[in-house]
N, C-alpha and C. Protein backbone atom coordinates (compact mmCIF):
# COMPACT_ATOMS: atom_id res chain seq x y z
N UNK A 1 -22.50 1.78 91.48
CA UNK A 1 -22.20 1.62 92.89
C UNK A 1 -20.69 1.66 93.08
N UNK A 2 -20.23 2.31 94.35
CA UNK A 2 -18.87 2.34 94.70
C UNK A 2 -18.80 1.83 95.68
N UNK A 3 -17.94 0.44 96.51
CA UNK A 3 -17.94 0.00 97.63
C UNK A 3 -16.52 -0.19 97.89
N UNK A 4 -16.53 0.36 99.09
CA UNK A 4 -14.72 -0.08 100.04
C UNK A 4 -14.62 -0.78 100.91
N UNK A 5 -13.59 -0.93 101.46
CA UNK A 5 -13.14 -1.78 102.56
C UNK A 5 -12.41 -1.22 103.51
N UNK A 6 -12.79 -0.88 104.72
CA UNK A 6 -12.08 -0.68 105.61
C UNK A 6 -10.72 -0.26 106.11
N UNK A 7 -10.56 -1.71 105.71
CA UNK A 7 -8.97 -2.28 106.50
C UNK A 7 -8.27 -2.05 105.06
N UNK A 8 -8.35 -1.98 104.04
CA UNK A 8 -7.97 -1.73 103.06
C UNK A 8 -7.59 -0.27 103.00
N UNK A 9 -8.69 0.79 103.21
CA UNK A 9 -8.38 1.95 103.22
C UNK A 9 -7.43 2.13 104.68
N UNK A 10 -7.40 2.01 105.73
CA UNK A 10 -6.46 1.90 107.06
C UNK A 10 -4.93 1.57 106.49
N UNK A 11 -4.61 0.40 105.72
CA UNK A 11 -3.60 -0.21 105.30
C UNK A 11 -3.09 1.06 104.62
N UNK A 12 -3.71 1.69 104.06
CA UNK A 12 -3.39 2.72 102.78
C UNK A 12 -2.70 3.52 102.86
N UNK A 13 -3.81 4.41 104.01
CA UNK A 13 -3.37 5.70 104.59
C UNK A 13 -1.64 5.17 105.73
N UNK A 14 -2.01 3.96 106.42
CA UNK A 14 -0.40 3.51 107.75
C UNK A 14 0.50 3.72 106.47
N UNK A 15 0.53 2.82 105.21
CA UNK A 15 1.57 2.65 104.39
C UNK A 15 2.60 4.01 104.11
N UNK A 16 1.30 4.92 103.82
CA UNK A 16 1.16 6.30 103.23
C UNK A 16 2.18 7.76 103.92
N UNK A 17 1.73 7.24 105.92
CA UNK A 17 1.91 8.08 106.70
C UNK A 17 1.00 8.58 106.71
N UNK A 18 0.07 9.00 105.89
CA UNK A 18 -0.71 9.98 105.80
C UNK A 18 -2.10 10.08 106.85
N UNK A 19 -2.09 11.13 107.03
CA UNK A 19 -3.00 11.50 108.35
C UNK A 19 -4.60 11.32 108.22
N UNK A 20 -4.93 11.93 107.08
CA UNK A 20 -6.04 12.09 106.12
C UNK A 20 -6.30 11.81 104.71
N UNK A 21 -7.00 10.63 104.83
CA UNK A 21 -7.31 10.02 103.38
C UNK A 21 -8.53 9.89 102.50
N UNK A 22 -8.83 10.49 101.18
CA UNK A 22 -9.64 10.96 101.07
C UNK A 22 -10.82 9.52 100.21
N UNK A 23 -11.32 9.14 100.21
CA UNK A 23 -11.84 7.51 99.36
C UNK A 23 -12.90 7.98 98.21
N UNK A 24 -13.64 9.01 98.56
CA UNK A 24 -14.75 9.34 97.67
C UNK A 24 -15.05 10.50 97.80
N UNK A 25 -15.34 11.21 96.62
CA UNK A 25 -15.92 12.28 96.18
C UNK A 25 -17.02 12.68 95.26
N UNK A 26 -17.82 13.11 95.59
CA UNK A 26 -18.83 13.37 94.95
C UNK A 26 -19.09 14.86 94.64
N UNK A 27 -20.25 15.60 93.85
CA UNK A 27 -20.25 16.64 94.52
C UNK A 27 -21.03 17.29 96.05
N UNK A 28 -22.16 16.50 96.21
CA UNK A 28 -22.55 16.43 97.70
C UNK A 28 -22.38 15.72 98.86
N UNK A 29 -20.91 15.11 98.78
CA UNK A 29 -20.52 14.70 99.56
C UNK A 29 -18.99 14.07 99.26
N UNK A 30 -18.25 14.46 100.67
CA UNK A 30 -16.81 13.22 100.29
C UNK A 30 -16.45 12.88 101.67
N UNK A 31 -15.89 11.19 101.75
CA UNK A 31 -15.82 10.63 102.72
C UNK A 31 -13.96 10.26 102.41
N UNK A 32 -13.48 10.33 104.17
CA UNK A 32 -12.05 10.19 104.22
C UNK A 32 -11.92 9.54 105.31
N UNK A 33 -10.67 8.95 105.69
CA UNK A 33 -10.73 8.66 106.48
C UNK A 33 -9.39 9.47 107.53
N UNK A 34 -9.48 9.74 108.44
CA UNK A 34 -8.51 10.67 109.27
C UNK A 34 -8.02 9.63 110.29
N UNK A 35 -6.39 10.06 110.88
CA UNK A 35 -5.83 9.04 111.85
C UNK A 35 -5.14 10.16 113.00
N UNK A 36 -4.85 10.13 113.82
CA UNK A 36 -4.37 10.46 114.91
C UNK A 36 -4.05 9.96 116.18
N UNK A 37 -3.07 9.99 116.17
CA UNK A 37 -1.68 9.00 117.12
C UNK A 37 -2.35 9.78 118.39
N UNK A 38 -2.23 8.87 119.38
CA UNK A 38 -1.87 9.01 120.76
C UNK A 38 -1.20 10.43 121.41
N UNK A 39 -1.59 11.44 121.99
CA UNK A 39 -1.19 12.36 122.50
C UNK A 39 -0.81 13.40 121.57
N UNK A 40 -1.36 13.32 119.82
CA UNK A 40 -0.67 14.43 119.01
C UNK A 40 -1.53 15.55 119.43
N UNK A 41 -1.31 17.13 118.27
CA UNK A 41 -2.10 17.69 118.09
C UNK A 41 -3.06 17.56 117.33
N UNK A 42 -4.49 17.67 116.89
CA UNK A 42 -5.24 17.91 116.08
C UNK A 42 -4.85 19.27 115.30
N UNK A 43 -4.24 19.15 114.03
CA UNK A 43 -4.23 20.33 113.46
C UNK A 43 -5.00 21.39 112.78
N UNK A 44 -6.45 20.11 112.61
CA UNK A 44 -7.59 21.13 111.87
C UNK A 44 -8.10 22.14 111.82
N UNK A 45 -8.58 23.00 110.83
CA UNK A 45 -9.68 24.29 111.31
C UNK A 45 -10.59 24.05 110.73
N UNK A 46 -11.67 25.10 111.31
CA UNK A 46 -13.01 25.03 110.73
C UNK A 46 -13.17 24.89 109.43
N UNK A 47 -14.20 23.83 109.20
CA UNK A 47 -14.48 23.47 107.68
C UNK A 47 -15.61 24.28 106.90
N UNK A 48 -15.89 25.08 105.99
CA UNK A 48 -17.03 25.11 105.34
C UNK A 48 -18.25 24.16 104.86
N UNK A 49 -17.94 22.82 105.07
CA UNK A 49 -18.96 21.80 104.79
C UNK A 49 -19.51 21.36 106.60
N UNK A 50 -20.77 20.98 106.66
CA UNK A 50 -20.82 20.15 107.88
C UNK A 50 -20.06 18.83 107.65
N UNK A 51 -20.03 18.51 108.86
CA UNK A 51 -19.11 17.20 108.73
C UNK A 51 -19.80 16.01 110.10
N UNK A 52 -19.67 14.93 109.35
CA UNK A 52 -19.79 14.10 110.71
C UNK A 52 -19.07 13.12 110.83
N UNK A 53 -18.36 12.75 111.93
CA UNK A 53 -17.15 11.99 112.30
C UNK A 53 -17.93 10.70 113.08
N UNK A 54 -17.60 9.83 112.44
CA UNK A 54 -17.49 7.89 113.24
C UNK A 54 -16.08 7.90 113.47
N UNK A 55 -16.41 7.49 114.84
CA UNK A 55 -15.03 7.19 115.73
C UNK A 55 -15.09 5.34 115.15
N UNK A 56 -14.16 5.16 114.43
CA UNK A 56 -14.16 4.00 113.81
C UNK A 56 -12.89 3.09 115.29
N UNK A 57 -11.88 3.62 115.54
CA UNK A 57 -10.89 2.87 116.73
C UNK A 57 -10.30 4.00 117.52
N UNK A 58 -10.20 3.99 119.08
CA UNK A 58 -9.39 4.88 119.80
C UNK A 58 -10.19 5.78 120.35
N UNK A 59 -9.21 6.28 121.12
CA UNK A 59 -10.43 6.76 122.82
C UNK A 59 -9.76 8.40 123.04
N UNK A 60 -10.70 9.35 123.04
CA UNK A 60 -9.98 10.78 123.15
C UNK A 60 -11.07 11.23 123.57
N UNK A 61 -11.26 12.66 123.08
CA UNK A 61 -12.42 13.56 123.36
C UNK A 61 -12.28 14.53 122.31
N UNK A 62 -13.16 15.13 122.05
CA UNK A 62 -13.60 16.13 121.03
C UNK A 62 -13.87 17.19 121.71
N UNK A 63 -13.21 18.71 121.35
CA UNK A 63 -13.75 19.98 121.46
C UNK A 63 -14.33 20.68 120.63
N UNK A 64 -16.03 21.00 120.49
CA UNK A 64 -16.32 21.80 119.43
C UNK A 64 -16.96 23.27 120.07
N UNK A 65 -16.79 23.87 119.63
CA UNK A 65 -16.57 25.18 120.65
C UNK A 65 -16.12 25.53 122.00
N UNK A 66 -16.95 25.95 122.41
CA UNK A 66 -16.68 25.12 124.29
C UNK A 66 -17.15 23.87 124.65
N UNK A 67 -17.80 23.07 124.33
CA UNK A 67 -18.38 21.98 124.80
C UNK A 67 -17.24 20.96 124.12
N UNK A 68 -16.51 20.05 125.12
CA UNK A 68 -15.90 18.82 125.00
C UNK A 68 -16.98 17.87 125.85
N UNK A 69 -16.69 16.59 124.87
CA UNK A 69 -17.22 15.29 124.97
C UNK A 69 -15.93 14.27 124.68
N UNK A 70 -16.20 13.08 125.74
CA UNK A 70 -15.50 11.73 125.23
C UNK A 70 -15.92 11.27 123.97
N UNK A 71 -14.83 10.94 123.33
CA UNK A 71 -14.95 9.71 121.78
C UNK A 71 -14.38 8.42 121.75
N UNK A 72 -14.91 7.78 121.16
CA UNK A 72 -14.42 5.96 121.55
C UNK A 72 -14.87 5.20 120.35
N UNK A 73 -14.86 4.16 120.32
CA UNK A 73 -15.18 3.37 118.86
C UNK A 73 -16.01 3.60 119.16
N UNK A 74 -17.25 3.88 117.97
CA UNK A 74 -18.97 4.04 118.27
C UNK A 74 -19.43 4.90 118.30
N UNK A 75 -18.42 5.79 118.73
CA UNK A 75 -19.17 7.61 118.87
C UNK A 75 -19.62 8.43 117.44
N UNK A 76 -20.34 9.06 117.38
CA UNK A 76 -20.75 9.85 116.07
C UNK A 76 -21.33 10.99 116.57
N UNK A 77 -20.33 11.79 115.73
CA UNK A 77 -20.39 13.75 116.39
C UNK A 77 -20.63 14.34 115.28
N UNK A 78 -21.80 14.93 115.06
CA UNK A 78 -22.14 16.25 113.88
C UNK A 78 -21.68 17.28 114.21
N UNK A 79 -20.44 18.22 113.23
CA UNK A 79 -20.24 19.46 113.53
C UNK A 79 -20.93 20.27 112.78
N UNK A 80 -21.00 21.28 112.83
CA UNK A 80 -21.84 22.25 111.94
C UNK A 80 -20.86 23.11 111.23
N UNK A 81 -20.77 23.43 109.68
CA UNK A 81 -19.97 24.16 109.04
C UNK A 81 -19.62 25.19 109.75
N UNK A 82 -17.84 25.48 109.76
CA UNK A 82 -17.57 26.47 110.33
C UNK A 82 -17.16 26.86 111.44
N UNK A 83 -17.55 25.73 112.35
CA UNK A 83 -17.30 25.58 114.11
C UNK A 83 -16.32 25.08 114.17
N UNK A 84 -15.61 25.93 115.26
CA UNK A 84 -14.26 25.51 115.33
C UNK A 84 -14.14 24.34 116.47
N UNK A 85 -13.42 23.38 116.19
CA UNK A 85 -13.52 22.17 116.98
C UNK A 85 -12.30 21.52 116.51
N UNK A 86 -11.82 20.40 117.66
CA UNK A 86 -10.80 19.36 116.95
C UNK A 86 -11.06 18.67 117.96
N UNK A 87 -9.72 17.31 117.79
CA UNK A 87 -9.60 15.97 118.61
C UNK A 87 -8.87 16.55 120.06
N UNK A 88 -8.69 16.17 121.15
CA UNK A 88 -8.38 16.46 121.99
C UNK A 88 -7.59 15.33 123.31
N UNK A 89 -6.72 15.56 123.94
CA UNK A 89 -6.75 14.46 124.67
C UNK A 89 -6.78 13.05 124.25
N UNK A 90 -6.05 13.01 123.38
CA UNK A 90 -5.84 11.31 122.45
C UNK A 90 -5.38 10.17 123.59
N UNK A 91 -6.13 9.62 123.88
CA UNK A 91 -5.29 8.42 124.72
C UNK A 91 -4.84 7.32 124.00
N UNK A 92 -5.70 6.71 123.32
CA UNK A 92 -5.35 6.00 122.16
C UNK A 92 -5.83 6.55 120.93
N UNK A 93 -5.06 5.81 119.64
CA UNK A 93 -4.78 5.93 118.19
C UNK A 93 -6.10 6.24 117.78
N UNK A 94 -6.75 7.77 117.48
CA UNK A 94 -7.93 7.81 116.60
C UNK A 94 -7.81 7.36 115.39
N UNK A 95 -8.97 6.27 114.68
CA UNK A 95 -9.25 5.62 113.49
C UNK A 95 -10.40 6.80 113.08
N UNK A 96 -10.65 7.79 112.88
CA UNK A 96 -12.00 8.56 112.40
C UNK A 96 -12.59 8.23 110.75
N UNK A 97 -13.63 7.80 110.24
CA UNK A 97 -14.77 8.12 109.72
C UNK A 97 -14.85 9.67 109.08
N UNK A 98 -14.62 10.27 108.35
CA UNK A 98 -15.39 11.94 107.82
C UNK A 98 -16.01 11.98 106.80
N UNK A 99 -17.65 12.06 106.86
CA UNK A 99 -18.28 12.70 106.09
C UNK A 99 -18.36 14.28 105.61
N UNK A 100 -18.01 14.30 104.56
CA UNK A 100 -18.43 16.24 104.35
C UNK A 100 -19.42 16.53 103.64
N UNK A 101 -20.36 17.48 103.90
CA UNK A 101 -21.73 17.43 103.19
C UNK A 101 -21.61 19.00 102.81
N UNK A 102 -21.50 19.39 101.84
CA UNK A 102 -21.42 19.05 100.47
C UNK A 102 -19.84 18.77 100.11
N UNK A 103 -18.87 18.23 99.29
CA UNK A 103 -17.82 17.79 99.44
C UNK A 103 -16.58 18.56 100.23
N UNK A 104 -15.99 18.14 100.54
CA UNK A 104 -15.05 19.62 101.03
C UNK A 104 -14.09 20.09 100.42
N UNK A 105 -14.00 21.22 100.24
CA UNK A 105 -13.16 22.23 99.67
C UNK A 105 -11.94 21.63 99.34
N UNK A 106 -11.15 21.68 97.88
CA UNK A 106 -9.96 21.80 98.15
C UNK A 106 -8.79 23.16 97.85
C-alpha cells in the first residue's frame, strides 16, 4: 500500500514553485497534483492518457473543446485522451487532483 497526505503534497509543490506535481506512478495510472494562480494561463495540451481532474480548492471554469463549465472545490471533470481543453477564467487559486489512466507520458 502507498498512502499520502494532502497538505503535505500542497506544502511540496508551494515550497517547490512548481505548478505540477507528480506523487505516484504506476503503469496504469499516475496521480499529481496541479496548481494554478488566480487569472494565469493554463498552459496544457492535449494528453494521450484520459484524465480526470478533482477540483481539490478554487473557483474557475474549464474548457474542453467547445463546451466550458464552472469548477469549484468538489467538481470532477473526465477528459477523454487527446481533447483539447484547459483551466480557464481562474478567479481563485486552482488546487487540482490529476488522474492519468494509463500513466502519462513522459
Amino acid at each position: 500500500m502507498l498512502a499520502f497526505e494532502l497538505d503535505q503534497i500542497s506544502s511540496q509543490a508551494a515550497a517547490g514553485d512548481d505548478r505540477y506535481v507528480e506523487f505516484l506512478r504506476v503503469p496504469d495510472l499516475s496521480l499529481g497534483l496541479y496548481r494554478l494562480g488566480a487569472g494565469v494561463h493554463d498552459p496544457q495540451q492535449p494528453h494521450q492518457q484520459d484524465e480526470v481532474y478533482y477540483i481539490q480548492k478554487g473557483r474557475g471554469k474549464i474548457q474542453v473543446q467547445n463546451e466550458i463549465r464552472d469548477v469549484r472545490a468538489g467538481s470532477i471533470i473526465y477528459v477523454q485522451a487527446f481533447a483539447e481543453h484547459q483551466f480557464i477564467e481562474i478567479e481563485e487559486d486552482l488546487e487540482i487532483l490529476v488522474f492519468f489512466a494509463p500513466a502519462e507520458s513522459r
